[in-house]
PDB file of N, CA and C in Angstrom:
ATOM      1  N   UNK A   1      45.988 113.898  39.519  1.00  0.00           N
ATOM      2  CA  UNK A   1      45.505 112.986  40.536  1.00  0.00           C
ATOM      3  C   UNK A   1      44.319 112.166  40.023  1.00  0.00           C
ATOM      4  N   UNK A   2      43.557 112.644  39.066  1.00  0.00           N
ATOM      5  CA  UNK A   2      41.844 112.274  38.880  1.00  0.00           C
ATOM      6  C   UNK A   2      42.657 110.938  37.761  1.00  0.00           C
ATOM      7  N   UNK A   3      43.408 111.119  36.978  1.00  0.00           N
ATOM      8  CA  UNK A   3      44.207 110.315  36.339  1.00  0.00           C
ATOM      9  C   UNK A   3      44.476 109.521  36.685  1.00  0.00           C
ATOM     10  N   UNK A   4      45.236 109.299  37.985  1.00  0.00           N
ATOM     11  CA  UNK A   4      46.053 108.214  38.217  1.00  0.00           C
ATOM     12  C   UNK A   4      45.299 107.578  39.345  1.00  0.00           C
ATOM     13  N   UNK A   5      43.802 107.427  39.589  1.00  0.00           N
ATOM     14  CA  UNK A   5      43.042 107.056  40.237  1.00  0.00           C
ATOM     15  C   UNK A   5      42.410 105.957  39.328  1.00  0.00           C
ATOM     16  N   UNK A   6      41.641 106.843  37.886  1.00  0.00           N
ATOM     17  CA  UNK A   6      41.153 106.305  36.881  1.00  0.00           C
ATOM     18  C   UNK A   6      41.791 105.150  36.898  1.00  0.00           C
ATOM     19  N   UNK A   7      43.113 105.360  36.529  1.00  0.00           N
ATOM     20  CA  UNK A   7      44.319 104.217  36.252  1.00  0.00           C
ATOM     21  C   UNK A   7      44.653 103.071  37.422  1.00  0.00           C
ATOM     22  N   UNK A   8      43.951 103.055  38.433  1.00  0.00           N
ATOM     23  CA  UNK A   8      43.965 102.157  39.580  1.00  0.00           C
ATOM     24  C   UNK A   8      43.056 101.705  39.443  1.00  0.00           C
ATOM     25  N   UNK A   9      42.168 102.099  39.299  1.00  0.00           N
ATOM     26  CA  UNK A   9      40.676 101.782  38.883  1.00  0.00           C
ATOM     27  C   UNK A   9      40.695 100.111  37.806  1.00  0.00           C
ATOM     28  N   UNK A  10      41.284 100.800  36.727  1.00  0.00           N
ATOM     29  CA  UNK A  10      41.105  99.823  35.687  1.00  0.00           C
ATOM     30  C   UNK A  10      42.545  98.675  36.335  1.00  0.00           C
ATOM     31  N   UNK A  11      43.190  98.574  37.183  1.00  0.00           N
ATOM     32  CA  UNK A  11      44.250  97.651  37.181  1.00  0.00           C
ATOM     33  C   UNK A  11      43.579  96.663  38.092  1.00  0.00           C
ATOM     34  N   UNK A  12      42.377  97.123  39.592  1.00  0.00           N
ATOM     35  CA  UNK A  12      42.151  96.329  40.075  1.00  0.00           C
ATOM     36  C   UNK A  12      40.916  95.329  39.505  1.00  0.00           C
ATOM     37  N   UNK A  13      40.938  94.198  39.621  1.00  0.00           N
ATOM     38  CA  UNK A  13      39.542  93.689  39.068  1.00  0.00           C
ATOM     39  C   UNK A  13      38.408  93.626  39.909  1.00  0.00           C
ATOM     40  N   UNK A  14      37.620  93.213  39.004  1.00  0.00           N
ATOM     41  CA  UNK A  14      36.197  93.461  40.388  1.00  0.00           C
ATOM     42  C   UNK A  14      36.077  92.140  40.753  1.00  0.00           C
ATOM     43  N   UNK A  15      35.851  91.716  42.053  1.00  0.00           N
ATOM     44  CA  UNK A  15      35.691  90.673  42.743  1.00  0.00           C
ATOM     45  C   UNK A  15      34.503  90.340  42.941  1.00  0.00           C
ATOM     46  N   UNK A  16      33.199  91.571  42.787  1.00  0.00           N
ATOM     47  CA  UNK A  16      31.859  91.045  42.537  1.00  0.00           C
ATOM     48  C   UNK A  16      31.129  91.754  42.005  1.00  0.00           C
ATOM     49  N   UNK A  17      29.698  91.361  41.488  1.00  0.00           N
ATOM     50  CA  UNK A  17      29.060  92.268  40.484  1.00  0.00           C
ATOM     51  C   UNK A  17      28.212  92.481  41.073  1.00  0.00           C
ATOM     52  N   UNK A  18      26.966  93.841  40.726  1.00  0.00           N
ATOM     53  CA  UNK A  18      25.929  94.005  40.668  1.00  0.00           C
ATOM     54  C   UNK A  18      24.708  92.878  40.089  1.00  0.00           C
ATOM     55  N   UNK A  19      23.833  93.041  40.325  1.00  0.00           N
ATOM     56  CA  UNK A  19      22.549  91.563  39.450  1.00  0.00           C
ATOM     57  C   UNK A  19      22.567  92.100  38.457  1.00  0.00           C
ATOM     58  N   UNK A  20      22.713  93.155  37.621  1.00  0.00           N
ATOM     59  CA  UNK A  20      22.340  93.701  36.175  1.00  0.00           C
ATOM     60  C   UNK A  20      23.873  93.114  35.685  1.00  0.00           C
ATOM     61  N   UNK A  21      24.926  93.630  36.289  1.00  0.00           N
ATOM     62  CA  UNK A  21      26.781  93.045  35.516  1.00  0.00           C
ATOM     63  C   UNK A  21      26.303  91.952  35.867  1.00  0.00           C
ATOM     64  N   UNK A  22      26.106  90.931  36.710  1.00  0.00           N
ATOM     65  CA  UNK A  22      26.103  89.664  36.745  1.00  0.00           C
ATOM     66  C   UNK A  22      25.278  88.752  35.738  1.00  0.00           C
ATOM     67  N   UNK A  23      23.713  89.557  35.533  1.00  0.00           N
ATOM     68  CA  UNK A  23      23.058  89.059  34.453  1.00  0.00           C
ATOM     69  C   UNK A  23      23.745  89.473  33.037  1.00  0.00           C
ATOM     70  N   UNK A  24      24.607  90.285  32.643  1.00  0.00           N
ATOM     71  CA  UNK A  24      25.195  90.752  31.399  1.00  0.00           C
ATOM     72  C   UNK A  24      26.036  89.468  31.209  1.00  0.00           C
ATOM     73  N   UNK A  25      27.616  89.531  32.258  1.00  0.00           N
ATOM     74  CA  UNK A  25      28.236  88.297  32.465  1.00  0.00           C
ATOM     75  C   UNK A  25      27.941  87.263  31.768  1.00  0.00           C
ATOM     76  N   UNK A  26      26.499  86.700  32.511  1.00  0.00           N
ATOM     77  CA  UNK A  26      26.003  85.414  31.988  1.00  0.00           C
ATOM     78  C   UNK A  26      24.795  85.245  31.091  1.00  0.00           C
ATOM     79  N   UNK A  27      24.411  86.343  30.312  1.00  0.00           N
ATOM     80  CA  UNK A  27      23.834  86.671  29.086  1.00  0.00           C
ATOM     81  C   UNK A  27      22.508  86.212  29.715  1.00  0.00           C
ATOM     82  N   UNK A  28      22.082  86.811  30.854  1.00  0.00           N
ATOM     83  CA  UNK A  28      20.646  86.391  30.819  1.00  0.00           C
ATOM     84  C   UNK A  28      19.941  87.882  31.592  1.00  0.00           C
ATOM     85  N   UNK A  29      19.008  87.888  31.908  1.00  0.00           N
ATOM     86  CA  UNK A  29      18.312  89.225  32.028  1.00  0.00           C
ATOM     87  C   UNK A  29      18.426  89.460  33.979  1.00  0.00           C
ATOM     88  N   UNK A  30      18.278  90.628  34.298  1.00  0.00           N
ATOM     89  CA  UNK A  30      18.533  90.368  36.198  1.00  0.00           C
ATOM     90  C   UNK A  30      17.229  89.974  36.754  1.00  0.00           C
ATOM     91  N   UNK A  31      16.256  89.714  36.234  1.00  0.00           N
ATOM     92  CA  UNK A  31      14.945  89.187  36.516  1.00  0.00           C
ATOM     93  C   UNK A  31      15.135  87.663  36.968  1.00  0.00           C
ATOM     94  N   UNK A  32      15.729  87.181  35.810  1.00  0.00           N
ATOM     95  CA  UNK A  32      16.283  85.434  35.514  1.00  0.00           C
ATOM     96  C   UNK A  32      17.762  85.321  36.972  1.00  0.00           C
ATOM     97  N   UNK A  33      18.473  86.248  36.951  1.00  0.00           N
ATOM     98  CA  UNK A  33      19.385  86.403  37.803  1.00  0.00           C
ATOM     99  C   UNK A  33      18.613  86.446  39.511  1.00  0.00           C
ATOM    100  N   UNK A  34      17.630  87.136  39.281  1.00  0.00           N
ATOM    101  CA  UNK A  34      17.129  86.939  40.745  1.00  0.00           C
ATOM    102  C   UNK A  34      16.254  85.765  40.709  1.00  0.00           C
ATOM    103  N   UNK A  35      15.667  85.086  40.076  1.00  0.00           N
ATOM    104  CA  UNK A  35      15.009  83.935  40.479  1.00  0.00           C
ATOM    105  C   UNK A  35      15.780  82.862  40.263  1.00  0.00           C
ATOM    106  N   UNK A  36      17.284  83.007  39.961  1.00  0.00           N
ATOM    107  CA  UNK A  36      18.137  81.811  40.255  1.00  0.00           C
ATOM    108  C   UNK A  36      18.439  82.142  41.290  1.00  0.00           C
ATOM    109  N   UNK A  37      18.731  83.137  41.852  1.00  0.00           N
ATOM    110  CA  UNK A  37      19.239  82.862  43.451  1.00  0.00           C
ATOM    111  C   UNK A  37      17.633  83.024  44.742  1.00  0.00           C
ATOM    112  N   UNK A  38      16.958  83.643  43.796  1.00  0.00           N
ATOM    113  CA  UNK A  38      15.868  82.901  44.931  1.00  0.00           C
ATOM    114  C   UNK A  38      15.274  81.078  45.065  1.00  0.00           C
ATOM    115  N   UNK A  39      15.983  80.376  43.611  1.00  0.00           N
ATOM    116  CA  UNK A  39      15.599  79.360  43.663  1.00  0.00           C
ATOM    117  C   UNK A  39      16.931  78.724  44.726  1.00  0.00           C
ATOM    118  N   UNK A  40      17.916  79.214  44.898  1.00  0.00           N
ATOM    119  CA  UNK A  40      19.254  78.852  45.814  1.00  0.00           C
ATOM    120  C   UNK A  40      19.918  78.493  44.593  1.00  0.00           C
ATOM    121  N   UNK A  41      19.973  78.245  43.704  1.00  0.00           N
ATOM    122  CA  UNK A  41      21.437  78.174  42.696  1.00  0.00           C
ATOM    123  C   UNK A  41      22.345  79.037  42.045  1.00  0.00           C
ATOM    124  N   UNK A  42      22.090  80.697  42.761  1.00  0.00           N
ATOM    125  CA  UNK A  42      23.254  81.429  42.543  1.00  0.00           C
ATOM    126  C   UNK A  42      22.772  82.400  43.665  1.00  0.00           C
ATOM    127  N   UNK A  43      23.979  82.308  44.680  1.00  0.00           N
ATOM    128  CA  UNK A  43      24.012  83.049  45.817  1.00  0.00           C
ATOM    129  C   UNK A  43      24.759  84.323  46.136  1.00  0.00           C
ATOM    130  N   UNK A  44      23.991  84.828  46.395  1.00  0.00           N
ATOM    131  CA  UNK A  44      24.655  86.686  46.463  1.00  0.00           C
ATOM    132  C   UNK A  44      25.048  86.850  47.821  1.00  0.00           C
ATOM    133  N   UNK A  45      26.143  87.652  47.714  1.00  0.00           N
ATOM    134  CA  UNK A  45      26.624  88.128  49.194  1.00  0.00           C
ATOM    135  C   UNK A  45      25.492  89.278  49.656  1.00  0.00           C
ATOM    136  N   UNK A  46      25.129  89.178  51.000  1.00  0.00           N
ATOM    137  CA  UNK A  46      24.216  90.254  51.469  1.00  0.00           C
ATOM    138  C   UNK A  46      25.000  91.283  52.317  1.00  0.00           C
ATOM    139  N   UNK A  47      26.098  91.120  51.981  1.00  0.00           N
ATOM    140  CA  UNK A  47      26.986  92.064  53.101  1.00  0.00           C
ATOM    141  C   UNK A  47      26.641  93.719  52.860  1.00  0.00           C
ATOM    142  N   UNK A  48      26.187  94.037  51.610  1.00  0.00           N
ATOM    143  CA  UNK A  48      25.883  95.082  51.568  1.00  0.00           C
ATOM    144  C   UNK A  48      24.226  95.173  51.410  1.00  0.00           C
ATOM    145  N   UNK A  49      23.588  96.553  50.937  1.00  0.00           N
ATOM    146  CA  UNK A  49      22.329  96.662  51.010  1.00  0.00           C
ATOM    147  C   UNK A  49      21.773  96.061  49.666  1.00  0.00           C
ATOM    148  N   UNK A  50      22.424  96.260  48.482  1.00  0.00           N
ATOM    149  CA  UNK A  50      22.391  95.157  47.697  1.00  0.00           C
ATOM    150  C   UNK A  50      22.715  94.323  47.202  1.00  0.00           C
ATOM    151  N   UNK A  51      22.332  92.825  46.585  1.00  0.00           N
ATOM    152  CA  UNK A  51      22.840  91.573  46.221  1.00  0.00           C
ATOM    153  C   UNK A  51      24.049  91.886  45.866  1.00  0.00           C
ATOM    154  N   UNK A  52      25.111  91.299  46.136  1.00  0.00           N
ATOM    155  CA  UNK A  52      26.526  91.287  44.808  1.00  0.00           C
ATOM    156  C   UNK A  52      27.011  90.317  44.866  1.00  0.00           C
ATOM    157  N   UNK A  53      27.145  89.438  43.309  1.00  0.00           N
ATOM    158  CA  UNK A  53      27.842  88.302  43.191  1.00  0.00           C
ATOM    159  C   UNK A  53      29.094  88.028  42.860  1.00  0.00           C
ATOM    160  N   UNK A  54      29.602  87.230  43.775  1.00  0.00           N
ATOM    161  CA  UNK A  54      31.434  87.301  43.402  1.00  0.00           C
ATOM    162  C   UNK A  54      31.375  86.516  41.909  1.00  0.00           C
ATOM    163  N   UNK A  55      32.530  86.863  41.778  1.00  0.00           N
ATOM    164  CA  UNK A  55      32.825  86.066  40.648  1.00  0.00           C
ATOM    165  C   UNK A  55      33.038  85.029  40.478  1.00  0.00           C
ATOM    166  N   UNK A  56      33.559  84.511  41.748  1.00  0.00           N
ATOM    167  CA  UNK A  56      34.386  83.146  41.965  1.00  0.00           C
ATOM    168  C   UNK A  56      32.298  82.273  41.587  1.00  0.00           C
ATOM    169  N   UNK A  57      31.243  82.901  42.525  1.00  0.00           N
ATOM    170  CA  UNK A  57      29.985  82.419  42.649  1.00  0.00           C
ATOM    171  C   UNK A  57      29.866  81.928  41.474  1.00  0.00           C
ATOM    172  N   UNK A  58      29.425  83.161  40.494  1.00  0.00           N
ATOM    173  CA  UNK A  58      29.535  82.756  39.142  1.00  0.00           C
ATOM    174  C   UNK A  58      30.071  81.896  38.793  1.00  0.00           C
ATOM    175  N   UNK A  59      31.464  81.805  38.738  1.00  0.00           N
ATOM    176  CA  UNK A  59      32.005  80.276  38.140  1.00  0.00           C
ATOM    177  C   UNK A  59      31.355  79.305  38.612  1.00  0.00           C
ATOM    178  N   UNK A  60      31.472  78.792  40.163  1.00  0.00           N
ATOM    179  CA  UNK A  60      30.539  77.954  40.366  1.00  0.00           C
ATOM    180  C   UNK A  60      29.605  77.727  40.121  1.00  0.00           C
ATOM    181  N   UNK A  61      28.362  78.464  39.652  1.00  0.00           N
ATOM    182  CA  UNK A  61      27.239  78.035  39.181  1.00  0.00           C
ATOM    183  C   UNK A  61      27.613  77.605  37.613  1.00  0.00           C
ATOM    184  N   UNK A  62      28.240  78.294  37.129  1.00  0.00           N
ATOM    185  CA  UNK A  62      28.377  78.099  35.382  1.00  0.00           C
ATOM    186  C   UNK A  62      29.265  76.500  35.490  1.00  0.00           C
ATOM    187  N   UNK A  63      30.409  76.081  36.274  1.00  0.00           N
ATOM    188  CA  UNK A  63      30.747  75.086  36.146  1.00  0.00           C
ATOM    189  C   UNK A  63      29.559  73.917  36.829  1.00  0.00           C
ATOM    190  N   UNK A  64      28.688  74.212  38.062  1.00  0.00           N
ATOM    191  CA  UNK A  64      27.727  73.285  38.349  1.00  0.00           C
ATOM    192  C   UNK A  64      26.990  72.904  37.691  1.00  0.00           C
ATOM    193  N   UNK A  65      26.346  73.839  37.069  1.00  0.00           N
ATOM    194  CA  UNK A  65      25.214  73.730  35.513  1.00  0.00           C
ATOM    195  C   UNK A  65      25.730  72.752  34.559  1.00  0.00           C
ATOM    196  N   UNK A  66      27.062  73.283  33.737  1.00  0.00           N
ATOM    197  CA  UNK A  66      27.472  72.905  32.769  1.00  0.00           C
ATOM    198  C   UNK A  66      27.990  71.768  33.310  1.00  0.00           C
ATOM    199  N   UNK A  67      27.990  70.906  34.853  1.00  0.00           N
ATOM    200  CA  UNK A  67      28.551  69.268  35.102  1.00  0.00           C
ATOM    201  C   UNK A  67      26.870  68.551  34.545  1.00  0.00           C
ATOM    202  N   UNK A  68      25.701  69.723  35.504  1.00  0.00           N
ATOM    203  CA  UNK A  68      24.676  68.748  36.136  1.00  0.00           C
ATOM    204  C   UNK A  68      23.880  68.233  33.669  1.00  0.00           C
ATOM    205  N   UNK A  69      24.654  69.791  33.040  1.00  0.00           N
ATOM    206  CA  UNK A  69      24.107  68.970  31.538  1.00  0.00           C
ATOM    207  C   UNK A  69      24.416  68.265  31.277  1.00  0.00           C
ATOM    208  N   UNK A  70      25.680  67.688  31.366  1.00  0.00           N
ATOM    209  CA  UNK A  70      26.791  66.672  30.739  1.00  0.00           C
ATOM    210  C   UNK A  70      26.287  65.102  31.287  1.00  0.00           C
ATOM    211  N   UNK A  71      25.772  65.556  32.049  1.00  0.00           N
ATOM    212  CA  UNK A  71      25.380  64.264  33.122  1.00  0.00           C
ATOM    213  C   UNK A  71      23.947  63.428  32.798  1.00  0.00           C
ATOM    214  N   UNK A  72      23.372  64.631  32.489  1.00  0.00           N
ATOM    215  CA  UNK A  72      22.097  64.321  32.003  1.00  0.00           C
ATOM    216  C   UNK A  72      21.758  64.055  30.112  1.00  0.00           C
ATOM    217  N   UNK A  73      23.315  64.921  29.963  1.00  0.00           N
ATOM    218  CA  UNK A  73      23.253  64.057  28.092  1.00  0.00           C
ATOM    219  C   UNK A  73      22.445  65.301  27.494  1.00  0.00           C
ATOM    220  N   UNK A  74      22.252  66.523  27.792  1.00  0.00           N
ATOM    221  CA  UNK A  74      21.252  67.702  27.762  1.00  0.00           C
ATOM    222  C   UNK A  74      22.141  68.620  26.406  1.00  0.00           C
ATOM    223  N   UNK A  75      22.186  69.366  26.181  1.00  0.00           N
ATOM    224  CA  UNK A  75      22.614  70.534  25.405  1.00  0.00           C
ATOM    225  C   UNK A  75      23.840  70.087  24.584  1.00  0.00           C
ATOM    226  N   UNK A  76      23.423  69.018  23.935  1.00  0.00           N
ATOM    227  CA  UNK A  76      24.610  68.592  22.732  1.00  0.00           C
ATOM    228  C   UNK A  76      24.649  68.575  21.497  1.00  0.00           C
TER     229      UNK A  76
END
């Protein structure tokens, strides 16, 4: 049984992270992770007692960022 739990485990994906997986994710520290979403540019679900960021969030910020450089002619 403990087996074939494990094995459900790894088939479903995670739909949101912790601030420490989320700062790993996006290679920056969960310090930097919380003062982007206290600045409002990466928003955590509060549904639970702590922050968790979907993934889908993530993309959005990584694709918002990576429009607002391109735009500005920044990181080339």
């Amino acid at each position: 049984m403990q087996n074939s739990l494990h094995q459900i485990k790894r088939v479903i994906p995670k739909l949101a992270l912790t601030r420490v997986e989320a700062a790993e994710a996006l290679g920056l520290t969960p310090v930097t992770v919380d003062r982007l979403a206290k600045r409002g540019l990466l928003r955590p679900s509060r549904a639970t007692r702590r922050p968790l960021y979907s993934v889908t969030e993530i993309e959005r910020f990584l694709k918002e960022t990576s429009e607002s450089i391109a735009l500005t002619g920044g990181a080339q």
